[in-house]
Protein backbone atom coordinates (compact mmCIF):
# COMPACT_ATOMS: atom_id res chain seq x y z
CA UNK A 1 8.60 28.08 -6.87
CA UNK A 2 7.89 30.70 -9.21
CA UNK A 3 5.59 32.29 -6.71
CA UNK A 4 8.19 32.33 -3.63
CA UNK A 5 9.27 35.51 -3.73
CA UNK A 6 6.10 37.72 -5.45
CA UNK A 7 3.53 39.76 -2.87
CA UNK A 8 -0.14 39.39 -2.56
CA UNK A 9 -0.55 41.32 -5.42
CA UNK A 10 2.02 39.82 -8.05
CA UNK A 11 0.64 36.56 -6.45
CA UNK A 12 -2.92 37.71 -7.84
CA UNK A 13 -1.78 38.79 -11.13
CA UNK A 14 0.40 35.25 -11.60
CA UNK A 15 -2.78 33.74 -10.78
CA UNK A 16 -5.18 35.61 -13.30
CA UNK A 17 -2.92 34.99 -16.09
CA UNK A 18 -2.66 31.08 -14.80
CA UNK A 19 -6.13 30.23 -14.47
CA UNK A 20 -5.19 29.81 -11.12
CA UNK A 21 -6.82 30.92 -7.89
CA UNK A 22 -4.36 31.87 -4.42
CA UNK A 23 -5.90 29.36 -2.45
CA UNK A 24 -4.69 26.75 -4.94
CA UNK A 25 -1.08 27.83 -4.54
CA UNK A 26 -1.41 27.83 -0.74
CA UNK A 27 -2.93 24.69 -1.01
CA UNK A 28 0.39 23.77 -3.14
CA UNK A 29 2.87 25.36 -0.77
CA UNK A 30 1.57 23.58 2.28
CA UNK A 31 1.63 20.24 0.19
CA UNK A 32 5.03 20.90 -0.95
CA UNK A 33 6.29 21.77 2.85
CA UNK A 34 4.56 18.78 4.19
CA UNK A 35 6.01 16.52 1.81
CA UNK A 36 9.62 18.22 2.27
CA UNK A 37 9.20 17.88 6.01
CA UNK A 38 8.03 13.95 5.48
CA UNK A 39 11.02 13.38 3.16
CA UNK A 40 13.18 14.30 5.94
CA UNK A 41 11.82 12.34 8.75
CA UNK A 42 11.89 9.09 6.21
CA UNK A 43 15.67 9.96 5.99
CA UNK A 44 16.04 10.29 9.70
CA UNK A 45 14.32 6.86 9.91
CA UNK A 46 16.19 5.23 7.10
CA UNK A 47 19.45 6.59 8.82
CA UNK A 48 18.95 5.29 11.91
CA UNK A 49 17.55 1.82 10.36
CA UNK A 50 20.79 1.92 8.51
CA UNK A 51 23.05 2.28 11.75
CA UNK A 52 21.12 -0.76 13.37
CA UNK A 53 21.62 -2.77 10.39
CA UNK A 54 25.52 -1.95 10.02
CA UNK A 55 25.75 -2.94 13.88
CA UNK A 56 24.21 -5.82 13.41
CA UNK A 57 26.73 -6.96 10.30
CA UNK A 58 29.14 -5.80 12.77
CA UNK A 59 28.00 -8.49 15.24
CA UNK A 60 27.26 -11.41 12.65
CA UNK A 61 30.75 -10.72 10.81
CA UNK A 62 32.43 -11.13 14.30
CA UNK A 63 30.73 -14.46 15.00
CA UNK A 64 31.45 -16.09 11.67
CA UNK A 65 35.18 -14.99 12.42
CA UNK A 66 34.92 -16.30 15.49
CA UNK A 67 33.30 -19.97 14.32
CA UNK A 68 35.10 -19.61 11.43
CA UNK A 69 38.60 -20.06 13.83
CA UNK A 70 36.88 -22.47 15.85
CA UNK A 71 36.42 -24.73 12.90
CA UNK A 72 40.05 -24.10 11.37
CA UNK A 73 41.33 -25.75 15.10
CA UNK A 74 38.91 -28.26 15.30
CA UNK A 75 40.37 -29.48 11.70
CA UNK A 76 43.65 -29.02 12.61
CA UNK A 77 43.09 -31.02 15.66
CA UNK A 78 41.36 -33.51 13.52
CA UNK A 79 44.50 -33.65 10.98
CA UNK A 80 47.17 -33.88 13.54
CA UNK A 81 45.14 -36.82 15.22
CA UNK A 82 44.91 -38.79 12.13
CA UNK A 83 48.71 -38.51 11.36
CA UNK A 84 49.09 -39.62 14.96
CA UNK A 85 47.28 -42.24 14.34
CA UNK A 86 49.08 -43.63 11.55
CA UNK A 87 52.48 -42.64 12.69
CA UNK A 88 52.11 -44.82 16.17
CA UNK A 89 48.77 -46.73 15.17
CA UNK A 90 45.79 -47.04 17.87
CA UNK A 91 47.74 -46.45 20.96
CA UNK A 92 44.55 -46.57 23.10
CA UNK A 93 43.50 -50.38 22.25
C-alpha cells in the first residue's frame, strides 16, 4: 500500500531503507491482486449458493404449508366423524 503511488525510483529508495528488494514487492502486489480477485469470485460463488439455498427454503416452506393444511382437514375430518359417531352411533352396522 505504501508503495502504490511512488515511481521506480522512490520504489528503490523505500526498498533500500526496508531491507527490501523490488521484486519482493512485485511479488507482494501480484499476491495481493490475486487474492483480491479470488475473494471476489468466492463471493460470486457464495452469492449464487445463497440464491439456490433461499429457493430451495422457498420450496420446502411451501410444502410444509401445504401438508401442514392437509393435516389440519384430515383432523377436522377425523373430529367431525367422531362426534357423528356419537351423536347418531354406528349408522353403517
Amino acid at each position: 500500500m505504501e508503495t502504490a503511488a511512488l515511481n521506480a525510483e522512490e520504489t528503490a529508495e523505500y526498498c533500500r531503507r526496508r531491507g527490501l528488494y523490488p521484486e519482493q514487492l512485485a511479488a507482494w502486489r501480484a499476491d495481493c491482486e490475486q487474492a483480491g480477485h479470488l475473494a471476489e469470485q468466492a463471493r460470486r460463488s457464495e452469492a449464487g449458493e445463497l440464491k439456490r439455498q433461499r429457493g430451495r427454503i422457498g420450496a420446502l416452506e411451501s410444502e410444509l404449508q401445504r401438508k401442514n393444511a392437509a393435516l389440519a382437514e384430515m383432523a377436522a375430518l377425523l373430529t367431525l366423524s367422531k362426534k357423528a359417531q356419537a351423536i347418531w352411533g354406528d349408522v353403517g352396522a
